[in-house]
C-alpha atoms as a PDB file:
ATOM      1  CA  UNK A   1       8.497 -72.220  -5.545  1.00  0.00           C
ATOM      2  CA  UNK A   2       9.857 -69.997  -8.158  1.00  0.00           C
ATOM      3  CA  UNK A   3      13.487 -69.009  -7.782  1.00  0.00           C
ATOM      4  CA  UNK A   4      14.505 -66.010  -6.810  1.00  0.00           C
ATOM      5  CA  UNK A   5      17.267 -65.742  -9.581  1.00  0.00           C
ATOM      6  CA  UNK A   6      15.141 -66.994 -12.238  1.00  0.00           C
ATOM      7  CA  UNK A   7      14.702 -65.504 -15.417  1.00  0.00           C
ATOM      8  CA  UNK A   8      10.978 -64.208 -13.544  1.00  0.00           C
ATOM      9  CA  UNK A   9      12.336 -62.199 -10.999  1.00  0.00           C
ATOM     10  CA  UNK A  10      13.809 -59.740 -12.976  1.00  0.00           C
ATOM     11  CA  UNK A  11      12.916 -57.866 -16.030  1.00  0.00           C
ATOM     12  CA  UNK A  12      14.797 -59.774 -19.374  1.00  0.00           C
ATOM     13  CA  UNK A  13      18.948 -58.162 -19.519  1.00  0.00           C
ATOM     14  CA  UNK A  14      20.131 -59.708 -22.224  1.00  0.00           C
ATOM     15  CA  UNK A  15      23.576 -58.170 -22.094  1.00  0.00           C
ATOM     16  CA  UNK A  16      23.184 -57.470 -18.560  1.00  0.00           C
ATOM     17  CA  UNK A  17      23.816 -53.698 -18.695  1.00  0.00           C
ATOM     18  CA  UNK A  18      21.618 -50.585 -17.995  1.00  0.00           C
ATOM     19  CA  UNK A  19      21.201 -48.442 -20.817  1.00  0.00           C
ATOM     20  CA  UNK A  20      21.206 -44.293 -19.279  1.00  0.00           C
ATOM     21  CA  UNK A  21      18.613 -42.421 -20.916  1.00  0.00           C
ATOM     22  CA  UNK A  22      20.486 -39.715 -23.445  1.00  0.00           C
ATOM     23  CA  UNK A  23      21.002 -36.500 -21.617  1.00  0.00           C
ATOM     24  CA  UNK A  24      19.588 -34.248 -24.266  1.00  0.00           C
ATOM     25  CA  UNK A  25      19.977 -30.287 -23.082  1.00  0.00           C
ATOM     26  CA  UNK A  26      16.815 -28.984 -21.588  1.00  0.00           C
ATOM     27  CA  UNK A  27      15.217 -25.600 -23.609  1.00  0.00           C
ATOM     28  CA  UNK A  28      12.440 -23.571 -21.766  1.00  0.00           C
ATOM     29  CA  UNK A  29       9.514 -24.087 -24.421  1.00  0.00           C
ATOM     30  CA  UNK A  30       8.556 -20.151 -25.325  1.00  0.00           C
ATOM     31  CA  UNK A  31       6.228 -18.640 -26.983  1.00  0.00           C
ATOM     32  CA  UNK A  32       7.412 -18.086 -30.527  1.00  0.00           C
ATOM     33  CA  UNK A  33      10.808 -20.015 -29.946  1.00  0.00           C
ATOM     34  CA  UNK A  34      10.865 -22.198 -33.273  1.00  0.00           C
ATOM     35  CA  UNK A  35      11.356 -25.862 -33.223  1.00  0.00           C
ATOM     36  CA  UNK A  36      11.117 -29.138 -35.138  1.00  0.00           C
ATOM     37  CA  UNK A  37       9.774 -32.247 -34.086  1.00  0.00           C
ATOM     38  CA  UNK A  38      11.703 -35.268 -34.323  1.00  0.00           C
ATOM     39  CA  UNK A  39       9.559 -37.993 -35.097  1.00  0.00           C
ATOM     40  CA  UNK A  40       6.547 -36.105 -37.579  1.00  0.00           C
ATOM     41  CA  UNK A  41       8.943 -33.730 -38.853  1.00  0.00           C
ATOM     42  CA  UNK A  42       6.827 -30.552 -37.794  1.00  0.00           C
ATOM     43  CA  UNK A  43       8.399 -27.450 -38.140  1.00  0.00           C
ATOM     44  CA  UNK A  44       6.749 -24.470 -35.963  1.00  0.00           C
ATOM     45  CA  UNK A  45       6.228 -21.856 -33.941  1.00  0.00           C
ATOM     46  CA  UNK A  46       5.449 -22.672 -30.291  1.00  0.00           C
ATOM     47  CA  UNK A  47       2.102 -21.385 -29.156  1.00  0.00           C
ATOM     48  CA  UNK A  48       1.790 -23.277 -25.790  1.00  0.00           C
ATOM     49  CA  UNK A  49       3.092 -25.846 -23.994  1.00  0.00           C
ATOM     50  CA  UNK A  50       2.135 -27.942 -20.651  1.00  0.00           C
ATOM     51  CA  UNK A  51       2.991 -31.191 -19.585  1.00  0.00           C
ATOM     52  CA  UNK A  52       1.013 -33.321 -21.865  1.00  0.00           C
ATOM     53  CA  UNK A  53       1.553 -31.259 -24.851  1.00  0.00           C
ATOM     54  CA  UNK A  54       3.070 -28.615 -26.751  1.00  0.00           C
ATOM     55  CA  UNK A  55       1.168 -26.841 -29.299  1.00  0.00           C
ATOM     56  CA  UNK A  56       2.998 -25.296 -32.639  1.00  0.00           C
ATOM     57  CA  UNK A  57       1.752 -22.856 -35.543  1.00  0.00           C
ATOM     58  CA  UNK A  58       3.044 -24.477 -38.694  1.00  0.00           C
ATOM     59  CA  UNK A  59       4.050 -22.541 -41.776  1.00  0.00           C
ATOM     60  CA  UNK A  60       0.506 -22.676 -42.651  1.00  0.00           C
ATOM     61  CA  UNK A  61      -0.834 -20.759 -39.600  1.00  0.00           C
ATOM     62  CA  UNK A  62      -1.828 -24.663 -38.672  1.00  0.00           C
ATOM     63  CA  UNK A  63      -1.558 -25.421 -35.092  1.00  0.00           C
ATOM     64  CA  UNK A  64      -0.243 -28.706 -34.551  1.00  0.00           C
ATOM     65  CA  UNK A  65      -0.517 -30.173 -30.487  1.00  0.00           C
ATOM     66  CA  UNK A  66       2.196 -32.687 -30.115  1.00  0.00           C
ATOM     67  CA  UNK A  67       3.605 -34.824 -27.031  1.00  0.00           C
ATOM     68  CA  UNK A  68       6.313 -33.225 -25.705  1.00  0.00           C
ATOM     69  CA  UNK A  69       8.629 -36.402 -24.730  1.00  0.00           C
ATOM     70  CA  UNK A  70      12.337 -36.160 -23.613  1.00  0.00           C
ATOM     71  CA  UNK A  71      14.471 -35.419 -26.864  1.00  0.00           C
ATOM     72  CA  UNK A  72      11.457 -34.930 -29.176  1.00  0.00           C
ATOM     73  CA  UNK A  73      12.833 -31.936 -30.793  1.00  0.00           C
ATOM     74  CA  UNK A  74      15.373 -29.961 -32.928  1.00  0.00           C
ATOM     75  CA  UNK A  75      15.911 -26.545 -31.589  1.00  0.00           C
ATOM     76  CA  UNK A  76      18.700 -25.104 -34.274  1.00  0.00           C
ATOM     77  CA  UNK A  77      19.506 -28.672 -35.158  1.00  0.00           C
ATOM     78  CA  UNK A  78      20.468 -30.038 -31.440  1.00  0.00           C
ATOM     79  CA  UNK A  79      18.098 -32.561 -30.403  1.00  0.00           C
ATOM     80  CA  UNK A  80      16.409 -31.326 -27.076  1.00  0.00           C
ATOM     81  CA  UNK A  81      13.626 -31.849 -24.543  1.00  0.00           C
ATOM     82  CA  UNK A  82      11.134 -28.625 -24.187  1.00  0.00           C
ATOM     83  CA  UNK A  83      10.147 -27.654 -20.280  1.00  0.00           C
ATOM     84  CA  UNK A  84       8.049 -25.291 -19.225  1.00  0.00           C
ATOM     85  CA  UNK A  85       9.337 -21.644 -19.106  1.00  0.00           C
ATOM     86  CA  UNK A  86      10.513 -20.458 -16.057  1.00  0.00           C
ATOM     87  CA  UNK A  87       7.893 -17.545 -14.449  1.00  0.00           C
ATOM     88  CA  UNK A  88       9.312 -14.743 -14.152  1.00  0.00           C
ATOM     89  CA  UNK A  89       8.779 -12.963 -10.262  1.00  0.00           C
ATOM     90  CA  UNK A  90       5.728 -10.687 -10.748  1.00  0.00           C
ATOM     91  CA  UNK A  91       6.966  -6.782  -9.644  1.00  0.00           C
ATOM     92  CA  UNK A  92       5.652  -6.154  -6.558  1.00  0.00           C
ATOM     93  CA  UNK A  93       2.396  -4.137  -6.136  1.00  0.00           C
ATOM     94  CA  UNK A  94       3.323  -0.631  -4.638  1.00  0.00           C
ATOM     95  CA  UNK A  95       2.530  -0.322  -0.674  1.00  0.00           C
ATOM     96  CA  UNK A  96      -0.061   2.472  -0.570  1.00  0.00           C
ATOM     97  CA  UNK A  97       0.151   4.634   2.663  1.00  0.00           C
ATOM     98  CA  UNK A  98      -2.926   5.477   4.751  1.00  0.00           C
ATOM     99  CA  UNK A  99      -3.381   8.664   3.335  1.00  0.00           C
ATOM    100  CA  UNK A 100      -3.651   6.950  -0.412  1.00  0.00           C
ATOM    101  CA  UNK A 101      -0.199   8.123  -1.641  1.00  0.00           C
ATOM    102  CA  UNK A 102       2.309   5.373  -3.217  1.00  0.00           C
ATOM    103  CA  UNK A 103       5.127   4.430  -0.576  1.00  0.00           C
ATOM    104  CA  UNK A 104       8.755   5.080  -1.861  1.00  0.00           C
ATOM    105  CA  UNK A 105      10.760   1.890  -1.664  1.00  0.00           C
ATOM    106  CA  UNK A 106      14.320   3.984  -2.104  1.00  0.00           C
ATOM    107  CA  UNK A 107      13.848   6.639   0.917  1.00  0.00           C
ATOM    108  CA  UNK A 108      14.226   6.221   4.213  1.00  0.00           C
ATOM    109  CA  UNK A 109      13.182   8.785   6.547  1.00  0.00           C
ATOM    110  CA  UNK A 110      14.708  12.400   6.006  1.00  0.00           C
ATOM    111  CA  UNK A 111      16.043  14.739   8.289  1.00  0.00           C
ATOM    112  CA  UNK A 112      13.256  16.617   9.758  1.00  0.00           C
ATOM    113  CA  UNK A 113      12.965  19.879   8.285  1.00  0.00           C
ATOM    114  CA  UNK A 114      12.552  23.396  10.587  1.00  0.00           C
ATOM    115  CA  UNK A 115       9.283  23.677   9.265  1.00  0.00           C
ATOM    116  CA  UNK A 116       6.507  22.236  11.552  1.00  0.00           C
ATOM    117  CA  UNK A 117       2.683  21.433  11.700  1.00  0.00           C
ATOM    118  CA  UNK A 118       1.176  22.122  14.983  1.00  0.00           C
ATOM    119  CA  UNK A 119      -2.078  20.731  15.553  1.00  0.00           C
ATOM    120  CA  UNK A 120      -4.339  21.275  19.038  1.00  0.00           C
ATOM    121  CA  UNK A 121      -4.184  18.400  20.791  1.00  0.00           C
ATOM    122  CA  UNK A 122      -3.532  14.695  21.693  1.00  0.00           C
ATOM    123  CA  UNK A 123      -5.680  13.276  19.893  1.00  0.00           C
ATOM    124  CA  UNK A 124      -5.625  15.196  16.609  1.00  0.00           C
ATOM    125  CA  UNK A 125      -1.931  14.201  16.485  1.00  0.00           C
ATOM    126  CA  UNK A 126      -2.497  10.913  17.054  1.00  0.00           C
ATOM    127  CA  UNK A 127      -5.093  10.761  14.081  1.00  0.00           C
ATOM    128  CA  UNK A 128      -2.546  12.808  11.484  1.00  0.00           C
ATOM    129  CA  UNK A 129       0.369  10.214  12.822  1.00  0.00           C
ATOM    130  CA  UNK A 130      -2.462   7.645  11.989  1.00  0.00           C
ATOM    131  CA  UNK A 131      -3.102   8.593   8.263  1.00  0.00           C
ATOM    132  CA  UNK A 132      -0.186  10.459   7.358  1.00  0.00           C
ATOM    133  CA  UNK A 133       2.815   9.270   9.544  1.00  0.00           C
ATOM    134  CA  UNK A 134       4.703   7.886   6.544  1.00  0.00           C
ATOM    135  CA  UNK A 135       4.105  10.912   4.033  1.00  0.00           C
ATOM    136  CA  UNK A 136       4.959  12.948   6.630  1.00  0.00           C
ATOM    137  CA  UNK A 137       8.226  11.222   7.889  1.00  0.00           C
ATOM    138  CA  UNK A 138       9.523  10.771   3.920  1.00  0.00           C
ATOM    139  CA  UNK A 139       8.939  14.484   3.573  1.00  0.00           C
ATOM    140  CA  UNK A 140      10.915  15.296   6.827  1.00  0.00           C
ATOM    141  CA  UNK A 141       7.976  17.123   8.567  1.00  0.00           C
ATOM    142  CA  UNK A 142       7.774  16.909  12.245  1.00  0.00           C
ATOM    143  CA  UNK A 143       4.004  17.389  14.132  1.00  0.00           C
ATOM    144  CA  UNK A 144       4.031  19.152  17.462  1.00  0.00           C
ATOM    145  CA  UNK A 145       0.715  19.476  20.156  1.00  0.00           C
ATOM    146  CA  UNK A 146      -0.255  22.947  20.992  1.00  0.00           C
ATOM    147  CA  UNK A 147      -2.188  21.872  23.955  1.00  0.00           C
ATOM    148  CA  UNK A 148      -5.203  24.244  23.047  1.00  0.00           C
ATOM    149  CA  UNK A 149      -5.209  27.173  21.297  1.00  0.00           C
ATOM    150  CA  UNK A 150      -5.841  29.814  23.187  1.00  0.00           C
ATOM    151  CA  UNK A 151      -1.710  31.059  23.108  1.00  0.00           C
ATOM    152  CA  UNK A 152      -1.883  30.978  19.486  1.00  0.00           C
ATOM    153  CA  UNK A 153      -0.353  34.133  19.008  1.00  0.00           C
ATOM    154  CA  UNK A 154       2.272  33.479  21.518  1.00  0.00           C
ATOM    155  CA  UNK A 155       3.870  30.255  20.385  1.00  0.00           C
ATOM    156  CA  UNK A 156       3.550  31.167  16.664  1.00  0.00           C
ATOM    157  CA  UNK A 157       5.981  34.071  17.718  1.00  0.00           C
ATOM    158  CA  UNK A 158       8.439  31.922  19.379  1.00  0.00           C
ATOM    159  CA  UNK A 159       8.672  29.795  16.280  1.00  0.00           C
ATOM    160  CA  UNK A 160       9.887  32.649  14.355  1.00  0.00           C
ATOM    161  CA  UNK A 161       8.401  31.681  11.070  1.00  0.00           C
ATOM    162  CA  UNK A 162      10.605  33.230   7.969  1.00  0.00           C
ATOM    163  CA  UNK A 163      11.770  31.972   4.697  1.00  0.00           C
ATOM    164  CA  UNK A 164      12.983  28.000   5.202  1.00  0.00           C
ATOM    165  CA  UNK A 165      10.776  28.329   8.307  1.00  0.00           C
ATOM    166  CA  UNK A 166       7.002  27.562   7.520  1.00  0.00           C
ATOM    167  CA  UNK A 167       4.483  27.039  10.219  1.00  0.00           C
ATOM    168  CA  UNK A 168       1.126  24.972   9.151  1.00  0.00           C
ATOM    169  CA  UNK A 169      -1.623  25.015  12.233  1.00  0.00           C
ATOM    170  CA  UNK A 170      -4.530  22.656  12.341  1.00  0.00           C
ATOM    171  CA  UNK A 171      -7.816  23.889  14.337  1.00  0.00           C
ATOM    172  CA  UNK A 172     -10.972  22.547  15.085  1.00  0.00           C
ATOM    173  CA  UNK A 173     -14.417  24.527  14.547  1.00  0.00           C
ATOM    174  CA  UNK A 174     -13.166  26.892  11.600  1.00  0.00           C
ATOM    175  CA  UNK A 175     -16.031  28.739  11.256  1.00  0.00           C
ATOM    176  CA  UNK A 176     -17.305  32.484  10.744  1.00  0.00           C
ATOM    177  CA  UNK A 177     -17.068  33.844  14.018  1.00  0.00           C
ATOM    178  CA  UNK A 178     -15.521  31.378  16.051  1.00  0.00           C
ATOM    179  CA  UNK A 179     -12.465  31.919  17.790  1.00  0.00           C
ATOM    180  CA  UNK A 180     -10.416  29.798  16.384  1.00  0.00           C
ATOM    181  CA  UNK A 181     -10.927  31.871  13.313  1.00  0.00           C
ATOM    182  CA  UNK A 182     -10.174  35.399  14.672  1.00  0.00           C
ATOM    183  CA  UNK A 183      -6.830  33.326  16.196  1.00  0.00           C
ATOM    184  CA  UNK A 184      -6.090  32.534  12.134  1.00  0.00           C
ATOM    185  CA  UNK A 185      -6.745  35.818  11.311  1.00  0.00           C
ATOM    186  CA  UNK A 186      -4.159  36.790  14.184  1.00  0.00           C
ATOM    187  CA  UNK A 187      -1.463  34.875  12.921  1.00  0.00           C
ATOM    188  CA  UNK A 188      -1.438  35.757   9.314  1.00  0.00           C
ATOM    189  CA  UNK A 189       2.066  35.743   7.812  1.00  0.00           C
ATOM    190  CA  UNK A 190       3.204  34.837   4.281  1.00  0.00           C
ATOM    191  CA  UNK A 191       5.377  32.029   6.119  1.00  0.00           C
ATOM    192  CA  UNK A 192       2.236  31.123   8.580  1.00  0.00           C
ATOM    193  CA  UNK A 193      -0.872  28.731   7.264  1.00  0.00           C
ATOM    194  CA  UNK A 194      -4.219  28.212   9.724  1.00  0.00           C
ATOM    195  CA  UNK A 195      -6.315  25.543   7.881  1.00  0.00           C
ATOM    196  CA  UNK A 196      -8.810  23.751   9.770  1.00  0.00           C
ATOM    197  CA  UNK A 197     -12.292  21.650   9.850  1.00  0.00           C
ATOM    198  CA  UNK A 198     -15.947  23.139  10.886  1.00  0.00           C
ATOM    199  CA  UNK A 199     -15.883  20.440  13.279  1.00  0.00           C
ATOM    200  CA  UNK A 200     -15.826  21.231  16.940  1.00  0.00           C
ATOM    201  CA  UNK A 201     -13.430  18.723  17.964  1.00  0.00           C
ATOM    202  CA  UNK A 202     -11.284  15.989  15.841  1.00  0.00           C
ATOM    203  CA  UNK A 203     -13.342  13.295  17.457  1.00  0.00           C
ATOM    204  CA  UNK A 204     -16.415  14.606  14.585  1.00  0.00           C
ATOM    205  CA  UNK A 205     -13.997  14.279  11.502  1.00  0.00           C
ATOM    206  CA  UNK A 206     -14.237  10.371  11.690  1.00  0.00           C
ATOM    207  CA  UNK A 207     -16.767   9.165   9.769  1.00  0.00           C
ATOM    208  CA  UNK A 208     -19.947   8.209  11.858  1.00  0.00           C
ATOM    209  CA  UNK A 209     -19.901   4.572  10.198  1.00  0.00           C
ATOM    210  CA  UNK A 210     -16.420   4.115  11.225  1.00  0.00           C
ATOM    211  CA  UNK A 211     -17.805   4.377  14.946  1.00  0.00           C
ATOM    212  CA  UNK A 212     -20.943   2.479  14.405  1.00  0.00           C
ATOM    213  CA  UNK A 213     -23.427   5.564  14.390  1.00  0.00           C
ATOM    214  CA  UNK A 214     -25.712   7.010  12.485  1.00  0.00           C
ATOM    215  CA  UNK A 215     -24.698  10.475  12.973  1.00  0.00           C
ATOM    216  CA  UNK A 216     -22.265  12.369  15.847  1.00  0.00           C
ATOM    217  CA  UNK A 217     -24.716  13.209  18.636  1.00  0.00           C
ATOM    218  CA  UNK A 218     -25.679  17.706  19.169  1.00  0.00           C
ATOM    219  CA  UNK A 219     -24.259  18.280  21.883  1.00  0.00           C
ATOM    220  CA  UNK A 220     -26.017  21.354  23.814  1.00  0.00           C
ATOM    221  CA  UNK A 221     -23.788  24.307  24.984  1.00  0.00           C
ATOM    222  CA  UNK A 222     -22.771  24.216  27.979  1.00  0.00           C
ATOM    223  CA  UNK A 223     -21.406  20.604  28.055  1.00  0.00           C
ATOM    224  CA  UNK A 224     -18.344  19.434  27.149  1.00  0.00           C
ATOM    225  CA  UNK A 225     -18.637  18.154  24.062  1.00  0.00           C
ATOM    226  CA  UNK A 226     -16.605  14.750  24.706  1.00  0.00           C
ATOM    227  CA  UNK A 227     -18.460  14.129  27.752  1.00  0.00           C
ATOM    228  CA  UNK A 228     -21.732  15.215  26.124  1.00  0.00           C
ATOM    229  CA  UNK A 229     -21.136  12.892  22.989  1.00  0.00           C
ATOM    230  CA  UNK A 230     -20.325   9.797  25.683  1.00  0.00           C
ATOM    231  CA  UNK A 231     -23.853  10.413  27.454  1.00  0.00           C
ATOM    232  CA  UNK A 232     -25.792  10.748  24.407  1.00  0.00           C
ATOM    233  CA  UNK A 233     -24.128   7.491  22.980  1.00  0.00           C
ATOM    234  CA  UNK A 234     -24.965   6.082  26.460  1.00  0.00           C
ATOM    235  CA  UNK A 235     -21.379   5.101  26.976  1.00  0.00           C
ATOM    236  CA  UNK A 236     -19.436   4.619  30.326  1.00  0.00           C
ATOM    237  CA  UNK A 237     -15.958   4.298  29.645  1.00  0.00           C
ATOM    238  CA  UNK A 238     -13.594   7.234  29.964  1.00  0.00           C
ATOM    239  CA  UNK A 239     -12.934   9.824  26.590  1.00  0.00           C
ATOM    240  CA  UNK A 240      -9.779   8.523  26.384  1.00  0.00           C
ATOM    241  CA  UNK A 241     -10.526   5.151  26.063  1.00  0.00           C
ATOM    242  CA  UNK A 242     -13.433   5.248  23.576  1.00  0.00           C
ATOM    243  CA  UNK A 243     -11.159   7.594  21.393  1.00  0.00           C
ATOM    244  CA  UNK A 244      -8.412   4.775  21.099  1.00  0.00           C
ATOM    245  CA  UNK A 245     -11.030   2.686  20.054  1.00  0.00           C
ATOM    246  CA  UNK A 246     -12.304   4.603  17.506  1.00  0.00           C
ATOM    247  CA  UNK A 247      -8.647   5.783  16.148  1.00  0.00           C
ATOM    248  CA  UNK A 248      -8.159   1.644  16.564  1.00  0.00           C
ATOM    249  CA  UNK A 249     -11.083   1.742  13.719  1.00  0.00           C
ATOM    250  CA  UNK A 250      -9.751   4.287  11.517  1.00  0.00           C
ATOM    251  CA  UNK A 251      -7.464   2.707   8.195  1.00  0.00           C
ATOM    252  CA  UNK A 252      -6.794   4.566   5.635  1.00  0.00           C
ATOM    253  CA  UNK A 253      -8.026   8.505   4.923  1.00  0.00           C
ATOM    254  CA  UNK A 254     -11.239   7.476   3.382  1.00  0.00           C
ATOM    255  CA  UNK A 255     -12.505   7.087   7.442  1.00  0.00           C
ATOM    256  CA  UNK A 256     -12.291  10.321   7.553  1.00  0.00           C
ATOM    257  CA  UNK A 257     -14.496  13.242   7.053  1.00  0.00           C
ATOM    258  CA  UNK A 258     -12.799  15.419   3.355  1.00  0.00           C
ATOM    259  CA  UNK A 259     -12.961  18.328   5.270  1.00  0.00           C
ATOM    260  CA  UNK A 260      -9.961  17.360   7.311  1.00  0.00           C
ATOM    261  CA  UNK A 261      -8.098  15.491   4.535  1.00  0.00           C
ATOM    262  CA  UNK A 262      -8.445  18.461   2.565  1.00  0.00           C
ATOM    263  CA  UNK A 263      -6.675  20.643   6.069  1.00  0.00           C
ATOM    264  CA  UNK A 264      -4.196  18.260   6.552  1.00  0.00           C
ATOM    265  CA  UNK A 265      -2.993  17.854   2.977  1.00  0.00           C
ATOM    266  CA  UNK A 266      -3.069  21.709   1.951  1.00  0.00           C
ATOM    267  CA  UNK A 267      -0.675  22.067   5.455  1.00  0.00           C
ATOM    268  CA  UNK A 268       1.701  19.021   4.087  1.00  0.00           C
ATOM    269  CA  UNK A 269       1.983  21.179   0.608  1.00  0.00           C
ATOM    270  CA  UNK A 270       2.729  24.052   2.195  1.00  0.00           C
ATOM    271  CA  UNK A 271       5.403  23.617   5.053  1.00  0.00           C
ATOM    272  CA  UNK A 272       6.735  21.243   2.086  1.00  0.00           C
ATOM    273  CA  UNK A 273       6.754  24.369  -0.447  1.00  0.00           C
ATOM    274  CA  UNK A 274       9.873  25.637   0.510  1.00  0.00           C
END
């Protein structure tokens, strides 16, 4: 049996003390940062560096990999041991909103202005809060359901528009003719914008793909033109529910048709003129 305090059990002491490793200063190894190296006398540039080795450019344009071992090098004449440069934090991307504009990171949400976009109904505020909710609360603009249109005239008086005081009005099925378009024409006033979509109701300015179609169903006259598009899909379930569906499917303003992107931004621009 060999003892356990022979000269075997141990690696050879001779003076029986622990030498500590010289604690040279650490420099991160950069990219140009000039240095010389200790033991081959290598003067250079530093071009890269990694674990295993650290690559210079020599006076000659040479490059010259080396080890990179603790205390290797002279960096203005104090012997040192290269690391790897510390990364810096990469800037963060900028959040893009749903209607494709860059987020501010500074704002929070303004005051709401006096100005207003009205819009017809339910669900075509629910789609503009969908796309442009944050433009529209950095900007300060409030949306507000007319419940229909056929009052147009009415509630576009009690709003008072003026100077400070624009009014922007979304409709559905602006086209030659309609009424929705004699109601613009109605309401004109410097202070007053009607935009709107050829689309007989908001449900049509969502892409097709986005709701797994081909193409929005013709719905005859006569029908309601919800309930119409339901049968025609051969659907069950009640408008309301297959619209939160869809809006569920809707992302970012390129599910929707540019007819109402175009609407909804020319109202932003305007109640935001002022």
């Amino acid at each position: 049996m060999v003892p356990s305090d022979g000269i075997l059990s141990e690696p050879i002491d001779l003076d029986r003390t622990h030498r500590a490793r010289p604690d040279h200063p650490q420099v991160e190894a950069r990219r140009g940062l000039v240095v010389e190296h200790r033991a081959s006398g290598v003067v250079g540039s530093i071009v890269s560096f990694n674990d295993v080795e650290v690559i210079l450019s020599d006076r000659a344009n040479v490059h010259r990999p080396l080890r990179p071992l603790p205390g290797g090098f002279l960096v203005d004449g104090v012997i040192s041991t290269l690391i790897a440069p510390r990364r810096e934090p990469a800037a963060p991307s900028p959040r893009i909103t749903a209607s494709g504009s860059i987020a501010s990171t500074t704002r929070s949400a303004r005051v709401a202005r006096a100005s207003r976009i009205l819009v017809e109904g339910i669900h075509d505020a629910e789609l503009v809060e969908k796309v442009w909710g944050d433009d529209l609360r950095e900007v300060g603009v409030v949306v507000e359901r007319l419940g229909g249109m056929d009052d147009l005239t009415e509630v576009v008086a009690r709003f008072r528009p003026g100077p400070g005081y624009r009014i922007g009005i979304l409709l559905d099925h602006m086209v030659a003719g309609s009424k929705e378009s004699r109601a613009a024409e109605a309401v004109r006033d410097p202070h007053v914008l009607v935009t709107g979509t050829p689309f007989i109701d908001v449900w049509a300015a969502v892409r097709p793909s986005v709701a797994g179609i081909e193409a929005w169903p013709e719905v005859p006259r006569g029908i309601p033109w919800k309930e119409g598009v339901l049968r025609a899909l051969d659907r069950t379930e009640h408008p309301g529910v297959f619209w939160q569906r869809l809006l569920g499917r809707v992302q970012t303003y390129r599910d929707l048709e540019p007819a109402l992107v175009g609407a909804v931004e020319e109202l932003i621009d305007f109640v935001t003129a002022d």
